[in-house]
PDB file of N, CA and C in Angstrom:
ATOM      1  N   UNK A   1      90.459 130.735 -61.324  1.00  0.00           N
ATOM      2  CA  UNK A   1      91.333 131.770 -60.785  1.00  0.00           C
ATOM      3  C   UNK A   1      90.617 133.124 -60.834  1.00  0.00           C
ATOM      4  N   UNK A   2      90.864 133.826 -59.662  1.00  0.00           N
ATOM      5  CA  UNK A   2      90.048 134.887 -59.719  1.00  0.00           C
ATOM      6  C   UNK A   2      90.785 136.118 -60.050  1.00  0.00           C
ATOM      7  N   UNK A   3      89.927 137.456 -60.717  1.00  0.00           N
ATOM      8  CA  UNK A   3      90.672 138.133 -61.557  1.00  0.00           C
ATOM      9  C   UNK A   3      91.220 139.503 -60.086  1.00  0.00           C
ATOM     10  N   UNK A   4      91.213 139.076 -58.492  1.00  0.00           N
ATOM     11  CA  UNK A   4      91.963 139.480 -57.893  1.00  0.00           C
ATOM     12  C   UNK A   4      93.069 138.551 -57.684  1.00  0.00           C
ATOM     13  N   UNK A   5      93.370 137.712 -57.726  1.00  0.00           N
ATOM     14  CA  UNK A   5      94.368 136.783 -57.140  1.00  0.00           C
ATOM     15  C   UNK A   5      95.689 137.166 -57.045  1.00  0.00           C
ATOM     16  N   UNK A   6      96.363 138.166 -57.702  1.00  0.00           N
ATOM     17  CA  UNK A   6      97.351 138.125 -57.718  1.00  0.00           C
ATOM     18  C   UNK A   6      97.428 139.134 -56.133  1.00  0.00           C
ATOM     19  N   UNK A   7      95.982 140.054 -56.183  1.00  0.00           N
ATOM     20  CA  UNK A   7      95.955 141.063 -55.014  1.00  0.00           C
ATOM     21  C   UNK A   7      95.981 140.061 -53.634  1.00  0.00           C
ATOM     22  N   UNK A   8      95.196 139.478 -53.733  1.00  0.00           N
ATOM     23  CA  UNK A   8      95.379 139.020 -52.536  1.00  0.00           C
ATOM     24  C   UNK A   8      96.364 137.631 -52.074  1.00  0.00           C
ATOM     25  N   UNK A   9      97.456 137.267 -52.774  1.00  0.00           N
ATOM     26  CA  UNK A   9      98.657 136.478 -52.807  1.00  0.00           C
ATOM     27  C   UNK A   9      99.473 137.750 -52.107  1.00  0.00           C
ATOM     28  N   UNK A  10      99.198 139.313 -52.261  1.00  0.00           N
ATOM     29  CA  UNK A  10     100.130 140.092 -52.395  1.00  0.00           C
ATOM     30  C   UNK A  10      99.640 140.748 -50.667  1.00  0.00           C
ATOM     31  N   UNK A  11      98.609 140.477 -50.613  1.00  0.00           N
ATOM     32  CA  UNK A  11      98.157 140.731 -49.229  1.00  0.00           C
ATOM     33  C   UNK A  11      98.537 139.769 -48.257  1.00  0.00           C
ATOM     34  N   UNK A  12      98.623 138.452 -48.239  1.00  0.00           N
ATOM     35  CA  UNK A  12      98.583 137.607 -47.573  1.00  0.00           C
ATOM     36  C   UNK A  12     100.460 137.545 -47.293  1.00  0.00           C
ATOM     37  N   UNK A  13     100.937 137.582 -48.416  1.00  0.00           N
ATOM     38  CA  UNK A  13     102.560 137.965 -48.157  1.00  0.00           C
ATOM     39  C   UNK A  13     103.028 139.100 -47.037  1.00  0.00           C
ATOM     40  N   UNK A  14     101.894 140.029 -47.271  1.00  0.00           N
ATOM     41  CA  UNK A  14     102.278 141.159 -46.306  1.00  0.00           C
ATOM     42  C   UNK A  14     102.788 141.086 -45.165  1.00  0.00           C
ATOM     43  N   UNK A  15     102.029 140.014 -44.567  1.00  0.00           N
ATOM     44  CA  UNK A  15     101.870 139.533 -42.999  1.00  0.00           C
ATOM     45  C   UNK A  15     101.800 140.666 -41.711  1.00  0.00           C
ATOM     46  N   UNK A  16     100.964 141.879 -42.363  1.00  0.00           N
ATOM     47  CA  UNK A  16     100.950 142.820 -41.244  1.00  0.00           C
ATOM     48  C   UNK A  16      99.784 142.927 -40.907  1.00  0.00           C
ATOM     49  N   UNK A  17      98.741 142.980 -39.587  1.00  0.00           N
ATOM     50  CA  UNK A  17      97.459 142.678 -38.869  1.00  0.00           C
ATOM     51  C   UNK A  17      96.358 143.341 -39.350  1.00  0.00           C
ATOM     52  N   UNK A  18      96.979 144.564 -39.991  1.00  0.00           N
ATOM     53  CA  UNK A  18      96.068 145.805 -40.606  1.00  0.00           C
ATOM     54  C   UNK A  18      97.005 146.587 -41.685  1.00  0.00           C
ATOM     55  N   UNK A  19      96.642 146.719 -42.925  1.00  0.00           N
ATOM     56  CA  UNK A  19      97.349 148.016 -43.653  1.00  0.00           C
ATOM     57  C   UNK A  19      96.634 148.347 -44.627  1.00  0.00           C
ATOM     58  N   UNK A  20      96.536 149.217 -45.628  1.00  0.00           N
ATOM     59  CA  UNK A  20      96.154 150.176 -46.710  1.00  0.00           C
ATOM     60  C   UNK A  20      96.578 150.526 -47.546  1.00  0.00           C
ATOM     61  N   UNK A  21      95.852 150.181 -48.506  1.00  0.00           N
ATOM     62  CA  UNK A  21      96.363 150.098 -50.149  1.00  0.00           C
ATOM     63  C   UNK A  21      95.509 151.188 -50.844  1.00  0.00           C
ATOM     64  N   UNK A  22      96.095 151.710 -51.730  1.00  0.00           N
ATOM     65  CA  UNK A  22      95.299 152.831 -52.337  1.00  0.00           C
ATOM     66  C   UNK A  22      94.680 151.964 -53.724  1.00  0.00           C
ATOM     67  N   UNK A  23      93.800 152.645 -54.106  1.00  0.00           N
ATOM     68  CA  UNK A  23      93.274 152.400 -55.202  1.00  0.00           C
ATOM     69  C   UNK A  23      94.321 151.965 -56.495  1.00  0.00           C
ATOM     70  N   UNK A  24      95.403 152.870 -56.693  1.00  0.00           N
ATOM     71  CA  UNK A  24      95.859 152.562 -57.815  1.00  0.00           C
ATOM     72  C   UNK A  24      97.183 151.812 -57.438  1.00  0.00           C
ATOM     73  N   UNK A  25      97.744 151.691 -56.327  1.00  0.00           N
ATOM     74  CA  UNK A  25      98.541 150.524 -55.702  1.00  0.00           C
ATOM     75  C   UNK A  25      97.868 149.221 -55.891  1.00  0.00           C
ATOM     76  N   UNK A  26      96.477 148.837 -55.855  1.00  0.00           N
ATOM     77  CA  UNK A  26      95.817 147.925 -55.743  1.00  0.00           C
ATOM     78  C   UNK A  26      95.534 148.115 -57.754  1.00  0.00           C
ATOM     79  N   UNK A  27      95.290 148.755 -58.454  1.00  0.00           N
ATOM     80  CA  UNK A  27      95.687 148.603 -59.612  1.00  0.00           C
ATOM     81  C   UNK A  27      96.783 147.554 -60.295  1.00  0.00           C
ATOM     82  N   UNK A  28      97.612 148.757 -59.879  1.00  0.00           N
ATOM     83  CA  UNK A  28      99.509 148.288 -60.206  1.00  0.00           C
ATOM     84  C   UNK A  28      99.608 146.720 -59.766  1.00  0.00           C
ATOM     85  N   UNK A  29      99.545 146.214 -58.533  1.00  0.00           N
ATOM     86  CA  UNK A  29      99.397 144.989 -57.921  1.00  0.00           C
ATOM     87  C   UNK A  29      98.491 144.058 -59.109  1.00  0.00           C
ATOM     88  N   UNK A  30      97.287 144.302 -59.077  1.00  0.00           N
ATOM     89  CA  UNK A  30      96.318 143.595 -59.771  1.00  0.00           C
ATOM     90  C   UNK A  30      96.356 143.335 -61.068  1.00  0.00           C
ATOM     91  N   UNK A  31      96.939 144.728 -61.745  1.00  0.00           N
ATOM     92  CA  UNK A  31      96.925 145.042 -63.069  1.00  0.00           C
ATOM     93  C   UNK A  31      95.479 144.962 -63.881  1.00  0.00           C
ATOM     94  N   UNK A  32      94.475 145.229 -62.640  1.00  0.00           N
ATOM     95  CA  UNK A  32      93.232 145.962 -63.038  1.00  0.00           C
ATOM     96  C   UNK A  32      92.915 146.969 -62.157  1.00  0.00           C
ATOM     97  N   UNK A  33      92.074 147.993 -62.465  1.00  0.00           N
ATOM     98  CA  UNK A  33      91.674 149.170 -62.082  1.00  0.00           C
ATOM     99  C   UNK A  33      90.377 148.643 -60.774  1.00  0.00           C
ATOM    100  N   UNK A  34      90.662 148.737 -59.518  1.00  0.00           N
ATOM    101  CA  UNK A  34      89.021 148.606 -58.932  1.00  0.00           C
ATOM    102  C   UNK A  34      88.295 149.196 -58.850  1.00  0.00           C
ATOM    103  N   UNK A  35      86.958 148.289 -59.285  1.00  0.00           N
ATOM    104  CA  UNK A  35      85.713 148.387 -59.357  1.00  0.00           C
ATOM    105  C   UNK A  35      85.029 148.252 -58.639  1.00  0.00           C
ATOM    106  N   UNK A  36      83.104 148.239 -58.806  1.00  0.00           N
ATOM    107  CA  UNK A  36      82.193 148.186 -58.459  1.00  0.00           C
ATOM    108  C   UNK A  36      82.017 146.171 -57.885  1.00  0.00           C
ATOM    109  N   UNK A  37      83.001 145.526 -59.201  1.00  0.00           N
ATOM    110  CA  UNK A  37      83.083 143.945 -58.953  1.00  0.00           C
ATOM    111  C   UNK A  37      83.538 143.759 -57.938  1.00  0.00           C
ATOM    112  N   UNK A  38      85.184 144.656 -56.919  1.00  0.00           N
ATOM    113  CA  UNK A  38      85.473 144.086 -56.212  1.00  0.00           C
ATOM    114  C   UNK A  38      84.300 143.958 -54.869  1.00  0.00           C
ATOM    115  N   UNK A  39      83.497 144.654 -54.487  1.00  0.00           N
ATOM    116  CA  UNK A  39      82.482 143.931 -53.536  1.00  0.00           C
ATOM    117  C   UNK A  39      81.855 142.780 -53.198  1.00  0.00           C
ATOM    118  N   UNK A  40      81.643 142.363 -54.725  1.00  0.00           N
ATOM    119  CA  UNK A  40      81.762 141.063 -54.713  1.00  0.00           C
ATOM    120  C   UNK A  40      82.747 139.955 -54.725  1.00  0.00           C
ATOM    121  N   UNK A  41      84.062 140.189 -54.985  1.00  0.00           N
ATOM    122  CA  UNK A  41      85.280 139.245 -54.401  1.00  0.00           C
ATOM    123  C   UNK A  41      85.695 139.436 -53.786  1.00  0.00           C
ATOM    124  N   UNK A  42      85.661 140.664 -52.805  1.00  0.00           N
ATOM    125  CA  UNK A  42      86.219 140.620 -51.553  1.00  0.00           C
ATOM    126  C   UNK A  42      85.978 139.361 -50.761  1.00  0.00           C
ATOM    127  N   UNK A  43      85.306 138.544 -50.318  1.00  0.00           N
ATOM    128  CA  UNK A  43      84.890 137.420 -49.311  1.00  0.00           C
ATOM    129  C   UNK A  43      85.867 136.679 -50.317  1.00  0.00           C
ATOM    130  N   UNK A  44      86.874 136.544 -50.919  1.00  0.00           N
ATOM    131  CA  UNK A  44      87.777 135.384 -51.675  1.00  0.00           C
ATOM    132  C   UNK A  44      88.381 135.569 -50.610  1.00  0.00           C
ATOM    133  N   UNK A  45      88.793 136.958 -50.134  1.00  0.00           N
ATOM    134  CA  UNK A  45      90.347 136.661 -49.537  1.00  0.00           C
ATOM    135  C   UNK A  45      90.224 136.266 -48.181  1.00  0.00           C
ATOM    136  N   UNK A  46      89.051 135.952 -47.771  1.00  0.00           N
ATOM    137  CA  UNK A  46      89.045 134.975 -46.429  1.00  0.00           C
ATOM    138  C   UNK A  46      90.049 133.854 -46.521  1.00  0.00           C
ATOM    139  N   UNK A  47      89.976 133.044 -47.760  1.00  0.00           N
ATOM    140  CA  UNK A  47      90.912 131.980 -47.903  1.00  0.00           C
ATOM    141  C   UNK A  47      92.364 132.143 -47.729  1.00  0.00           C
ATOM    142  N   UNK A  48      92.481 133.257 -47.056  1.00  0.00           N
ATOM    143  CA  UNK A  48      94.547 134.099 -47.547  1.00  0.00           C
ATOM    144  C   UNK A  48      94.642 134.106 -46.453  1.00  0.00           C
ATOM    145  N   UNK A  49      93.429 134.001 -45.083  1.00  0.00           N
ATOM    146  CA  UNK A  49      93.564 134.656 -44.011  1.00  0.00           C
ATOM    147  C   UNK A  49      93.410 136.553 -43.860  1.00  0.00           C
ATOM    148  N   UNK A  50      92.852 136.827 -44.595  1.00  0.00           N
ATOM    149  CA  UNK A  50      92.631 138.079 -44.593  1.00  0.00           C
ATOM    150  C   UNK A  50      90.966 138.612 -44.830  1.00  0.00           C
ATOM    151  N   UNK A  51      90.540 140.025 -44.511  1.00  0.00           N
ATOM    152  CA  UNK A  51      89.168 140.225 -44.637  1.00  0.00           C
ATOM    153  C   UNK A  51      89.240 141.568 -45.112  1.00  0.00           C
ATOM    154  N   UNK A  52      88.515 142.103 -46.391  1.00  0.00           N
ATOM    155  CA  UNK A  52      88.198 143.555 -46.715  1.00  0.00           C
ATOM    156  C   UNK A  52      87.718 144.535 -45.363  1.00  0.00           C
ATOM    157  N   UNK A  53      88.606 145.375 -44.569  1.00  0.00           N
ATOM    158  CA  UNK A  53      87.828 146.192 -43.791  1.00  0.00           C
ATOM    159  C   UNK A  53      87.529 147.579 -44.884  1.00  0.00           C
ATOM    160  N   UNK A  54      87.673 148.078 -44.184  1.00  0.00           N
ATOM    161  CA  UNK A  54      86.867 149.941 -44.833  1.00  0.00           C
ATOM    162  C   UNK A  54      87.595 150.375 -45.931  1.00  0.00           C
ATOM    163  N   UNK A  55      86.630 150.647 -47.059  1.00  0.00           N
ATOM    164  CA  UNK A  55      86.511 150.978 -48.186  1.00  0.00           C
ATOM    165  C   UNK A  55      86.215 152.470 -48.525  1.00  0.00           C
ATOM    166  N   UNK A  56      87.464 153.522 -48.595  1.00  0.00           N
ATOM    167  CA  UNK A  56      87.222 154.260 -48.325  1.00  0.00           C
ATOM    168  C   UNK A  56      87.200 155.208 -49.534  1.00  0.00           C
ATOM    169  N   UNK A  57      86.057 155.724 -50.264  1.00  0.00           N
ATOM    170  CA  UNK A  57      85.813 156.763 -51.419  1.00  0.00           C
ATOM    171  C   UNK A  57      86.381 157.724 -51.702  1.00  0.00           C
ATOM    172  N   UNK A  58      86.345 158.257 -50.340  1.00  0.00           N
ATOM    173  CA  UNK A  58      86.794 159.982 -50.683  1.00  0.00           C
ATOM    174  C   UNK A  58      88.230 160.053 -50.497  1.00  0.00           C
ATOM    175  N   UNK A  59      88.773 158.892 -49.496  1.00  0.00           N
ATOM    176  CA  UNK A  59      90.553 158.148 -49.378  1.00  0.00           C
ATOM    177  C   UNK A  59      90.659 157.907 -50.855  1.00  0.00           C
ATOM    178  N   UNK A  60      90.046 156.768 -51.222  1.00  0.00           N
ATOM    179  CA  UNK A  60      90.232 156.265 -52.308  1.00  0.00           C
ATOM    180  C   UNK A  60      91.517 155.082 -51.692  1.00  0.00           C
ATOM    181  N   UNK A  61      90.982 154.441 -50.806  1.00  0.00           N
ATOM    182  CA  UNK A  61      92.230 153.194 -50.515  1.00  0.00           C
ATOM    183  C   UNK A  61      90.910 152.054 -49.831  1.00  0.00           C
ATOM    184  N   UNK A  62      91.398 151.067 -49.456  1.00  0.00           N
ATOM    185  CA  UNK A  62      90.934 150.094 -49.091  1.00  0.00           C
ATOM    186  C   UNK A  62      91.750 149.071 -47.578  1.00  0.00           C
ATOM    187  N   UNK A  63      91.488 149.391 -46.716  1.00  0.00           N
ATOM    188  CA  UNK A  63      91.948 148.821 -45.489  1.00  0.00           C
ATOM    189  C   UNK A  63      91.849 147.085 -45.521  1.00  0.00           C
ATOM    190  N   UNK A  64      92.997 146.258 -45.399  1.00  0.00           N
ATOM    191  CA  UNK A  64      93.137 144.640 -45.384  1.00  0.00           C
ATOM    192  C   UNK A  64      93.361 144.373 -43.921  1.00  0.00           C
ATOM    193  N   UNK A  65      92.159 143.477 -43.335  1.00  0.00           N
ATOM    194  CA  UNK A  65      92.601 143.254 -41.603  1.00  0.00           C
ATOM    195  C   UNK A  65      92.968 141.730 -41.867  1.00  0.00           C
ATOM    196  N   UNK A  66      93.866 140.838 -41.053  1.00  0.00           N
ATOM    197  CA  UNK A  66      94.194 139.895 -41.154  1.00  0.00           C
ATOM    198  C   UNK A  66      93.378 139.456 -39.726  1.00  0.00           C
ATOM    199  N   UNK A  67      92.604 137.769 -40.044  1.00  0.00           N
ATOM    200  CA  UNK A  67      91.995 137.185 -39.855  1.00  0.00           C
ATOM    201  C   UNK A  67      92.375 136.333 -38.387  1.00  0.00           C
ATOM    202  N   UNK A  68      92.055 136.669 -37.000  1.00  0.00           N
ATOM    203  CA  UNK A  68      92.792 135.636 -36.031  1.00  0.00           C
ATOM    204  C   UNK A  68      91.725 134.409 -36.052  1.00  0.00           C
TER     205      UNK A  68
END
């Protein structure tokens, strides 16, 4: 089990084509703080039907596109 899973169960529920989560929404959800790790688990949530788009720093949120 991966230590996003609960994030992206919570993405895949969404069922909206594109939306944006802030950093500490994606906290609260996760009940970890993101990191430098999530780059590397992002490619999990292919399996949800979903894909990490833009990762945004100076936003401080993270864009979820759903997968046709």
């Amino acid at each position: 089990m991966s230590k996003y899973s609960s994030l992206w169960e919570y993405v895949q529920s969404n069922g909206s084509l594109s939306f944006k989560l802030t950093f500490e929404e994606i906290q609260n959800i996760a009940g970890i703080p993101i990191d430098h790790s999530f780059l590397n688990y992002k490619k999990e949530l292919e399996e949800y039907g979903y894909q990490v788009g833009k990762i945004s720093l100076k936003e401080k949120t993270v864009t979820f596109n759903k997968i046709n």
